[in-house]
N, C-alpha and C. Protein backbone atom coordinates (compact mmCIF):
# COMPACT_ATOMS: atom_id res chain seq x y z
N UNK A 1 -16.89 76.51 3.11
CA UNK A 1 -15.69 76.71 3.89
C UNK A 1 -14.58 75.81 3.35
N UNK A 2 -13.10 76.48 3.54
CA UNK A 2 -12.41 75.23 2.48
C UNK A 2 -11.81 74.75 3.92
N UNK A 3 -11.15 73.52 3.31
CA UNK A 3 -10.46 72.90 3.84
C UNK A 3 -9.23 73.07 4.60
N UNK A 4 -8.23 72.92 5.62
CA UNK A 4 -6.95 73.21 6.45
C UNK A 4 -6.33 72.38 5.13
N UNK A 5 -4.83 73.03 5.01
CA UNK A 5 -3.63 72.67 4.04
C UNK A 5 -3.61 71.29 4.09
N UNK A 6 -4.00 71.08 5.61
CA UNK A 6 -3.53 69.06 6.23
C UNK A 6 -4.06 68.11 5.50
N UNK A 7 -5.44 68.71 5.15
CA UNK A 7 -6.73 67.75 5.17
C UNK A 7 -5.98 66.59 4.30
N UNK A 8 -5.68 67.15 2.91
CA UNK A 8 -5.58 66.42 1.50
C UNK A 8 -4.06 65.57 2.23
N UNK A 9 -3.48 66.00 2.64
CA UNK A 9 -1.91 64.76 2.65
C UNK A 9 -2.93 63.28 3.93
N UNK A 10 -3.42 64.34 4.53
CA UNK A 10 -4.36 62.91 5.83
C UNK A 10 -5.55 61.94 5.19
N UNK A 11 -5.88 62.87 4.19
CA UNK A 11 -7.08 62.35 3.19
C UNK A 11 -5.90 61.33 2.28
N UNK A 12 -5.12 61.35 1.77
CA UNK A 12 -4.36 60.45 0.75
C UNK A 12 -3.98 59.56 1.60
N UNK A 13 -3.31 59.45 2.60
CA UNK A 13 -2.81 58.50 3.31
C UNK A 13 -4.07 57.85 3.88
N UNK A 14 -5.52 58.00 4.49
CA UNK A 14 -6.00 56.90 3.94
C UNK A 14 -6.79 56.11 3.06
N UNK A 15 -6.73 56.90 1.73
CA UNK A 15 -6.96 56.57 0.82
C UNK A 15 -6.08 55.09 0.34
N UNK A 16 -5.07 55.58 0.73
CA UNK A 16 -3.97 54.56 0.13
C UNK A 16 -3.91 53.43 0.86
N UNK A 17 -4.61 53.52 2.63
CA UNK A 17 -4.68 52.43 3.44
C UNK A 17 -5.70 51.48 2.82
N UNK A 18 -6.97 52.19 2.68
CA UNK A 18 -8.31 51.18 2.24
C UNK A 18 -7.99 50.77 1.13
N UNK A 19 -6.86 51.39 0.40
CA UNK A 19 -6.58 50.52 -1.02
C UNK A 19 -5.81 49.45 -1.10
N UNK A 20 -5.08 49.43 0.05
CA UNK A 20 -4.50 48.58 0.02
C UNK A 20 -5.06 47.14 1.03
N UNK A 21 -5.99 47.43 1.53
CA UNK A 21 -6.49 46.18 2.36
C UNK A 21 -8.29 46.21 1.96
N UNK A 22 -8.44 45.16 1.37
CA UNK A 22 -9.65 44.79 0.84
C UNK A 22 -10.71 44.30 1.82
N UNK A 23 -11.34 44.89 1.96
CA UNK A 23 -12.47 44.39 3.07
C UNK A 23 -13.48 43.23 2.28
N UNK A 24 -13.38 41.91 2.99
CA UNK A 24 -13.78 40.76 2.08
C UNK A 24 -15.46 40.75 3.34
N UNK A 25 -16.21 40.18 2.31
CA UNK A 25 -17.55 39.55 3.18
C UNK A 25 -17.88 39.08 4.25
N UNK A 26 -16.64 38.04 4.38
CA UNK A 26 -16.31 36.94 5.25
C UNK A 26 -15.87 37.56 6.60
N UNK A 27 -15.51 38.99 6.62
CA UNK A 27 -15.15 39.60 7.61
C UNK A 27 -15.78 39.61 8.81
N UNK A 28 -17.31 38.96 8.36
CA UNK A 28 -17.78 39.59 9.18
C UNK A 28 -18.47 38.75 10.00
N UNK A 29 -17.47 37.20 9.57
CA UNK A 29 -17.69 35.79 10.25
C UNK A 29 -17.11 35.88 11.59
N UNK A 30 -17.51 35.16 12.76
CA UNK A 30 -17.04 35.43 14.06
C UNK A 30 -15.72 34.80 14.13
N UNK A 31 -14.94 35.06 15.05
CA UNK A 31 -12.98 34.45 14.83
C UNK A 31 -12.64 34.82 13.54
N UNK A 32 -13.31 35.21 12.65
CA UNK A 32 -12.54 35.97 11.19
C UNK A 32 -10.91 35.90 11.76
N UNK A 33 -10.58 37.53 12.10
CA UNK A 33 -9.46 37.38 11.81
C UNK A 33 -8.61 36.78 12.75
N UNK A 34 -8.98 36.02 14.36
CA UNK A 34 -8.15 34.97 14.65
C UNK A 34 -7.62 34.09 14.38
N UNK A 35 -8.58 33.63 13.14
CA UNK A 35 -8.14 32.24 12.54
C UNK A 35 -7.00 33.03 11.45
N UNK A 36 -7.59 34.16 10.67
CA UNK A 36 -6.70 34.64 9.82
C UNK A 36 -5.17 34.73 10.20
N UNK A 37 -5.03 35.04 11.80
CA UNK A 37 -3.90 34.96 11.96
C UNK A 37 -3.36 33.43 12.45
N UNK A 38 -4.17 32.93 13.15
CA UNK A 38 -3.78 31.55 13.15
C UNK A 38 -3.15 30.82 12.35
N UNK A 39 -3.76 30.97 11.07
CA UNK A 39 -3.00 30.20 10.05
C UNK A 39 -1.66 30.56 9.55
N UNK A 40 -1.50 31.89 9.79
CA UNK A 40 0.17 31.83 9.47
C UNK A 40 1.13 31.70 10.49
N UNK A 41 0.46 30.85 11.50
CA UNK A 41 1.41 30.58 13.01
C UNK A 41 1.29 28.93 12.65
N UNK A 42 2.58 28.50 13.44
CA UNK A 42 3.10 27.29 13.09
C UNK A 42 3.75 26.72 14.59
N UNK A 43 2.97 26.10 14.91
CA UNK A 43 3.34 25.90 16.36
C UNK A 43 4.65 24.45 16.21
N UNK A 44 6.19 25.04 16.50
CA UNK A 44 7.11 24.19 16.44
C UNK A 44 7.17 22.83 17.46
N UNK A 45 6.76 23.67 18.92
CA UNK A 45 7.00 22.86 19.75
C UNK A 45 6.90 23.63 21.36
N UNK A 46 6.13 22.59 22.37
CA UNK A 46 5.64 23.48 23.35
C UNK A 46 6.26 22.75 24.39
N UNK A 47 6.73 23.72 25.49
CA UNK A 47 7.56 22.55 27.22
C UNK A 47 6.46 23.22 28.18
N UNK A 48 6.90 22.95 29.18
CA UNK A 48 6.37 23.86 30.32
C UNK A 48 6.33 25.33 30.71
N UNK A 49 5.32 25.75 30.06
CA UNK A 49 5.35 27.29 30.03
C UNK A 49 5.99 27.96 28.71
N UNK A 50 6.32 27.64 28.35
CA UNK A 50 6.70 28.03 26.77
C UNK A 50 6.40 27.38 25.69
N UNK A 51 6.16 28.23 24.53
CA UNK A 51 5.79 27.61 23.29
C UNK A 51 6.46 28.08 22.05
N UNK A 52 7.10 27.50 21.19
CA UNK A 52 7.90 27.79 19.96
C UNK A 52 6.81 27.81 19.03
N UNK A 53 6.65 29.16 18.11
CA UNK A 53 6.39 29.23 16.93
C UNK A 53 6.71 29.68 16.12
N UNK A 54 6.29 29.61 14.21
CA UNK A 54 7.40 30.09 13.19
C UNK A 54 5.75 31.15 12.66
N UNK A 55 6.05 32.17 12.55
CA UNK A 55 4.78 32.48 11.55
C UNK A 55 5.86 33.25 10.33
N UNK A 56 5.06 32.73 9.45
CA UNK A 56 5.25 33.68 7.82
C UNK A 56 4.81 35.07 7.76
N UNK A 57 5.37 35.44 7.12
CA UNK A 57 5.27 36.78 6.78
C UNK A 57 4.88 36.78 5.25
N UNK A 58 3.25 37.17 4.54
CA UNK A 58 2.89 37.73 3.69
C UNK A 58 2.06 38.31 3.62
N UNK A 59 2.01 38.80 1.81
CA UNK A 59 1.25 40.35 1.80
C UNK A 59 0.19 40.12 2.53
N UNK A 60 -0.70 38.89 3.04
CA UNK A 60 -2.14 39.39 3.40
C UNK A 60 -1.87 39.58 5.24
N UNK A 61 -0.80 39.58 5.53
CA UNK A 61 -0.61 40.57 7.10
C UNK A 61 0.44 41.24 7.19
N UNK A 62 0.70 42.15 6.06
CA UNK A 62 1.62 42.91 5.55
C UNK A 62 0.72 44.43 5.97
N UNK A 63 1.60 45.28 5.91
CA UNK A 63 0.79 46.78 5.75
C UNK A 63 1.38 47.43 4.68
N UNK A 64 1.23 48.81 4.58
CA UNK A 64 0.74 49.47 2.81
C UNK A 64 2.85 49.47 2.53
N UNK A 65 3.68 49.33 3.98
CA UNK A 65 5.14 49.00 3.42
C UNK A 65 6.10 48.13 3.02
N UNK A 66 4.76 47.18 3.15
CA UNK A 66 5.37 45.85 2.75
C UNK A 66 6.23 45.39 3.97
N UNK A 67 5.75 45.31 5.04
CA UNK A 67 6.42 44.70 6.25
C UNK A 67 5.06 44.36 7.39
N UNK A 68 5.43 43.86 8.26
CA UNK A 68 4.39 42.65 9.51
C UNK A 68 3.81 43.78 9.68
N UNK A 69 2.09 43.83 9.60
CA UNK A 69 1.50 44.86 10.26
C UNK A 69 1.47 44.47 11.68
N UNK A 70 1.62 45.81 12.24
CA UNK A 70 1.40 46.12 14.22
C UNK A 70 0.43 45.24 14.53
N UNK A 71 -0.77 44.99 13.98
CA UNK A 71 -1.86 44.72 14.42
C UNK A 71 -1.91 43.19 14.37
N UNK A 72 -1.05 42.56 13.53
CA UNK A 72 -0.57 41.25 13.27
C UNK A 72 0.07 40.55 14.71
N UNK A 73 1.15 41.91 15.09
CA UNK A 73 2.28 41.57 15.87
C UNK A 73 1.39 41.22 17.04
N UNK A 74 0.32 42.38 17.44
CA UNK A 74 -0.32 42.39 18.67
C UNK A 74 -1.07 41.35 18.76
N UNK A 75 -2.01 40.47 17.56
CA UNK A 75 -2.70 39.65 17.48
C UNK A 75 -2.20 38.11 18.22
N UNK A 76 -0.83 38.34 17.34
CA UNK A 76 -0.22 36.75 17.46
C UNK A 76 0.32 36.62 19.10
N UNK A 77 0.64 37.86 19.60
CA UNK A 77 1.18 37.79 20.29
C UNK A 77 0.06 37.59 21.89
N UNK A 78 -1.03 37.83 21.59
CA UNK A 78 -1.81 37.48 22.62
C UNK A 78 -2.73 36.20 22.41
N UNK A 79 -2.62 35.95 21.45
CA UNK A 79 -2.77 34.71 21.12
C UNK A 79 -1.90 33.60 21.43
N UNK A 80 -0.71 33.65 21.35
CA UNK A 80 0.51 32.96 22.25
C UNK A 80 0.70 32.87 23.33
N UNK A 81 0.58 34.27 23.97
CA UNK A 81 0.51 34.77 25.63
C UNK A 81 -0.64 34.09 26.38
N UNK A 82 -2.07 34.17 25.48
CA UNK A 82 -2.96 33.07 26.29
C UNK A 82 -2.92 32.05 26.07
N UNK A 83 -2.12 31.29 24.93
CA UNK A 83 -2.17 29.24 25.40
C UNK A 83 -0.75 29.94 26.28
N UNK A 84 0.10 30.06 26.97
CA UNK A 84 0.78 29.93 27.59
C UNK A 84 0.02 30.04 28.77
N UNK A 85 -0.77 31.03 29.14
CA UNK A 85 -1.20 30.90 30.80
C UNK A 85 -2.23 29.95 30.60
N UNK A 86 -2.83 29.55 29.39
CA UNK A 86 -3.81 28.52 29.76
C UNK A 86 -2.94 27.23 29.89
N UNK A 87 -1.73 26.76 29.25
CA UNK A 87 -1.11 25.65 29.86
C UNK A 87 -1.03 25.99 31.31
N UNK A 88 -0.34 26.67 31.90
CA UNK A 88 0.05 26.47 33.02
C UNK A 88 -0.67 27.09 34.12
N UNK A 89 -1.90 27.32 33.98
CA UNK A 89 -3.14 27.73 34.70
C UNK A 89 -4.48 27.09 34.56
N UNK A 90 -5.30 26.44 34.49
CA UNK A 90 -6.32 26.25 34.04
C UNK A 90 -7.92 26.97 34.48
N UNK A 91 -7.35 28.03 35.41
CA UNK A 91 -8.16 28.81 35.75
C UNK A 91 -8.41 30.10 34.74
N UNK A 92 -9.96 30.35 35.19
CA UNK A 92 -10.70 31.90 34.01
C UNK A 92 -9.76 32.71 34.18
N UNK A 93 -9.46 33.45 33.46
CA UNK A 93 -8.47 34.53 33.56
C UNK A 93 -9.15 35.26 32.28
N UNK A 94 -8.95 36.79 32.42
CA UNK A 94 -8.53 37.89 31.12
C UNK A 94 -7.60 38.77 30.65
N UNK A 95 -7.12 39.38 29.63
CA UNK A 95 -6.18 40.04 29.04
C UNK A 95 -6.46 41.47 30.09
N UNK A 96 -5.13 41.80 30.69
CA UNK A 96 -5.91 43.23 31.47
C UNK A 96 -4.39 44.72 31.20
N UNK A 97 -3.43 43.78 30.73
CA UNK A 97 -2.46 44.68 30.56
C UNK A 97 -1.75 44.06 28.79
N UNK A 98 -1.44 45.17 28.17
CA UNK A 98 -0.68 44.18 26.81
C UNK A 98 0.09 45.64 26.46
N UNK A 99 1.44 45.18 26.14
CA UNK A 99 2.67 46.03 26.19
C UNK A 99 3.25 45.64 24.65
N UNK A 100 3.70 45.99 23.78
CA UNK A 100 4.23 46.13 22.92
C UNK A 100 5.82 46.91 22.38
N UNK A 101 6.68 46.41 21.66
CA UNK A 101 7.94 47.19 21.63
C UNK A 101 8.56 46.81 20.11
N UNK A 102 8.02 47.43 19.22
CA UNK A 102 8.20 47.55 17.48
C UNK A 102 9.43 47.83 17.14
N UNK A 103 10.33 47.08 17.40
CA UNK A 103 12.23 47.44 17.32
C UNK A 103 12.84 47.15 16.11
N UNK A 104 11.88 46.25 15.27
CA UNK A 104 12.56 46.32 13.22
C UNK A 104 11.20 45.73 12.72
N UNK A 105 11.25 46.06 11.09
CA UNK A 105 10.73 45.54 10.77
C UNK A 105 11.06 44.44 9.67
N UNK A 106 9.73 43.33 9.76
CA UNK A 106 10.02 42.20 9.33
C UNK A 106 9.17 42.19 8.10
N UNK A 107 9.76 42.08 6.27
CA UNK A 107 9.94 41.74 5.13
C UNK A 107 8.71 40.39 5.16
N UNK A 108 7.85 40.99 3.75
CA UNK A 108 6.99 40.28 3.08
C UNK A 108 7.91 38.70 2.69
N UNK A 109 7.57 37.54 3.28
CA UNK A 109 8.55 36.36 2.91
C UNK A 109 9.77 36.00 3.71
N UNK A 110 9.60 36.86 5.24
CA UNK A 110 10.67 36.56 6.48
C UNK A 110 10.06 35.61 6.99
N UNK A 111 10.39 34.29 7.96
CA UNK A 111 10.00 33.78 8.88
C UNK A 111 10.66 34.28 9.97
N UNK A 112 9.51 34.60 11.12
CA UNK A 112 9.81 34.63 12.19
C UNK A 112 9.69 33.57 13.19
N UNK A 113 10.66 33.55 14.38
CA UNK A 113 10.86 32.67 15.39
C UNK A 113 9.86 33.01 16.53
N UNK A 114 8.92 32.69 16.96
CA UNK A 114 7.88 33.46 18.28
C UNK A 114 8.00 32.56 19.41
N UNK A 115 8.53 33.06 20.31
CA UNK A 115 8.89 32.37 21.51
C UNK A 115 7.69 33.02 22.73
N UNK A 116 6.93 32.02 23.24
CA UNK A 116 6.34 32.78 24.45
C UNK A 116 7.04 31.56 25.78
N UNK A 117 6.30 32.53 26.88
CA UNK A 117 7.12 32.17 27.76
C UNK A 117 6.23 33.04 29.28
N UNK A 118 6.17 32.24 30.36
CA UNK A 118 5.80 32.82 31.49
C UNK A 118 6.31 33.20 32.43
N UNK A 119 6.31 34.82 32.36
CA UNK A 119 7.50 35.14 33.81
C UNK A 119 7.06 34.95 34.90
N UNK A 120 5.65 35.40 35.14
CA UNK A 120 5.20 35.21 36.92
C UNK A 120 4.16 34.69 36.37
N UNK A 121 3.50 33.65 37.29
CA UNK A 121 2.32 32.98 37.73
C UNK A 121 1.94 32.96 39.14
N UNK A 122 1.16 34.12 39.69
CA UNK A 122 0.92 34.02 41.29
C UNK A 122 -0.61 33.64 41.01
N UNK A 123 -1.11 34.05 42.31
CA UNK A 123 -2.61 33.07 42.45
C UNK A 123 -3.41 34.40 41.83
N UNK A 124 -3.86 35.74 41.54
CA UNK A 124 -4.56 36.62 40.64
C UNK A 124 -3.72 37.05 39.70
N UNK A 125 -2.41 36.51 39.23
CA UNK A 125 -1.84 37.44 38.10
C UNK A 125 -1.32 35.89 37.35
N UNK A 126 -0.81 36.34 36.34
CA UNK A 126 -0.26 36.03 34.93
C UNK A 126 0.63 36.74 34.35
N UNK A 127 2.08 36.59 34.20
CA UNK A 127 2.47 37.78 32.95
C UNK A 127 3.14 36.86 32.13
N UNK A 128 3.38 37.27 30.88
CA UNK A 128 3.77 36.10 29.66
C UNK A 128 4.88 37.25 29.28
N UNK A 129 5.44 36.98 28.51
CA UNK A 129 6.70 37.65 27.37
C UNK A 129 6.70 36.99 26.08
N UNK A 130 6.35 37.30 25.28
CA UNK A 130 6.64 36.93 23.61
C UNK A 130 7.55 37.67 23.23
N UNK A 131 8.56 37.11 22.12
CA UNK A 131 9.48 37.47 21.43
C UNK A 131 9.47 37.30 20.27
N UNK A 132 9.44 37.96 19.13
CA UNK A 132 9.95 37.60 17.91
C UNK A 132 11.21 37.89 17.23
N UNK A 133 11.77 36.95 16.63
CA UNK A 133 13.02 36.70 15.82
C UNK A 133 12.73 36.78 14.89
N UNK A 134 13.68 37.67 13.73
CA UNK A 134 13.61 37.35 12.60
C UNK A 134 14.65 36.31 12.13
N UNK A 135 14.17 34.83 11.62
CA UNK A 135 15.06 33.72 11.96
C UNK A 135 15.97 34.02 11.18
N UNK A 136 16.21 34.51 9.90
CA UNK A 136 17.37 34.83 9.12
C UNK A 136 18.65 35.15 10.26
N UNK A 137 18.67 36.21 10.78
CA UNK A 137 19.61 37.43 11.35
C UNK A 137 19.82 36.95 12.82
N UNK A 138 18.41 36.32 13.28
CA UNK A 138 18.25 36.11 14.97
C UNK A 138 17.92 37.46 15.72
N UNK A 139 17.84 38.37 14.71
CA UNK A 139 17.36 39.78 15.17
C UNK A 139 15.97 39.69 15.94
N UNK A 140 15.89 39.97 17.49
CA UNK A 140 14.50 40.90 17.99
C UNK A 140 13.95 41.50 17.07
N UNK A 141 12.60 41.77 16.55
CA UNK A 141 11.67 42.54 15.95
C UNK A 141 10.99 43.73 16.59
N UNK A 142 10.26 42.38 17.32
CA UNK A 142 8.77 42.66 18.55
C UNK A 142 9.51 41.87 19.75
N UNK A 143 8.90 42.63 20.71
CA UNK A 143 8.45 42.19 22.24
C UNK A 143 7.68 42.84 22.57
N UNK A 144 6.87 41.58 23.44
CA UNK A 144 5.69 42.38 23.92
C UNK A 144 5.37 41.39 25.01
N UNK A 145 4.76 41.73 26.41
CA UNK A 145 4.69 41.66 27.91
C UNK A 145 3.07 42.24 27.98
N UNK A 146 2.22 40.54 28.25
CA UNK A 146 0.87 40.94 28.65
C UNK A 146 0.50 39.99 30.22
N UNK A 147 -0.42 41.10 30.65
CA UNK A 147 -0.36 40.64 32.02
C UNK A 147 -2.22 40.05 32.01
N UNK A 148 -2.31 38.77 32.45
CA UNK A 148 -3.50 38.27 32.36
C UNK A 148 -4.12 38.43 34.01
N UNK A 149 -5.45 38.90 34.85
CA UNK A 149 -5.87 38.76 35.62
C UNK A 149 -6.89 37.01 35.93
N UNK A 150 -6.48 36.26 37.03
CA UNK A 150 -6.98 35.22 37.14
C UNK A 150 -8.38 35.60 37.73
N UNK A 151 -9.51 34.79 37.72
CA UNK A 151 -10.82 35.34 38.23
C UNK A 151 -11.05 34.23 39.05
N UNK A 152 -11.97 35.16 40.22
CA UNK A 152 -12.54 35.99 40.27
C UNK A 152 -11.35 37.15 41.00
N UNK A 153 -11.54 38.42 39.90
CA UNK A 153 -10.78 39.49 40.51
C UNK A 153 -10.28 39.81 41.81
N UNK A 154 -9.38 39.60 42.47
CA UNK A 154 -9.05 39.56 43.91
C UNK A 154 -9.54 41.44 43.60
N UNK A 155 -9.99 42.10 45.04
CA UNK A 155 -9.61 43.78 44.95
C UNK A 155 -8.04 44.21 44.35
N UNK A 156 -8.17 44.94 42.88
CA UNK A 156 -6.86 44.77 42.80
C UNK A 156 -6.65 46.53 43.02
């Protein structure tokens, strides 16, 4: 049976994905890629409820266009969002809502500005706001709004 016209343009595109991101050994170490993203975050400086960071932008959290992969954006950004409610909470809590908003993209060798920040803190909720800047321009990139549940789950 042959193939739909589609197959081959859906078949190349991800051909061209796995070629471009190398699946290493190490992958398959636990926190792999937290730390992976960790390291290109640069924590400037933290107050009450907010935290300044700079992360770099290169090819190895780049995608096949040479700009911040999504998956980067989402990473760092809940990674920020939870030391923010863990400063200003010290209670169990989990990730139960995460919102995203991809408004430019940010260039292999941009630094970005990552601002988190806590809008509400009631006694079962959490919501954080991260922002990224591209520090050149001061341009928004990303925003993204995750809502953490405190435990034990009130009936929500």
């Amino acid at each position: 049976m042959a193939s739909p016209p589609y197959t081959a343009p859906v078949e190349n595109f991800f051909w061209r994905i796995r070629r471009h991101q190398d699946i290493l050994e190490d992958s398959e170490r636990k926190n792999f890629y937290s730390d992976m993203i960790v390291c290109h975050l640069k924590v400037d400086r933290n107050e009450s409820g907010r935290i300044y960071c700079t992360l770099k932008v290169d090819a190895s959290c780049a995608n096949p266009h040479n700009t911040l992969h999504g998956g980067v954006v989402a990473s760092v950004a809940a990674e920020v969002g939870l030391a923010c409610a863990k400063m200003m909470a010290g209670e169990e809590f989990f990730l139960g809502e995460h919102n995203t908003a991809y408004l430019a993209a940010a260039g292999i060798n941009a630094e970005i500005e990552v601002e988190g920040c806590i809008l509400r803190k009631g006694r079962s909720v959490i919501v954080t706001c991260i922002n990224f800047r591209i520090k050149e321009s001061k341009k928004l990139a990303y925003t993204t709004r995750s809502t953490y549940y405190v435990m034990p789950v009130a009936s929500l």
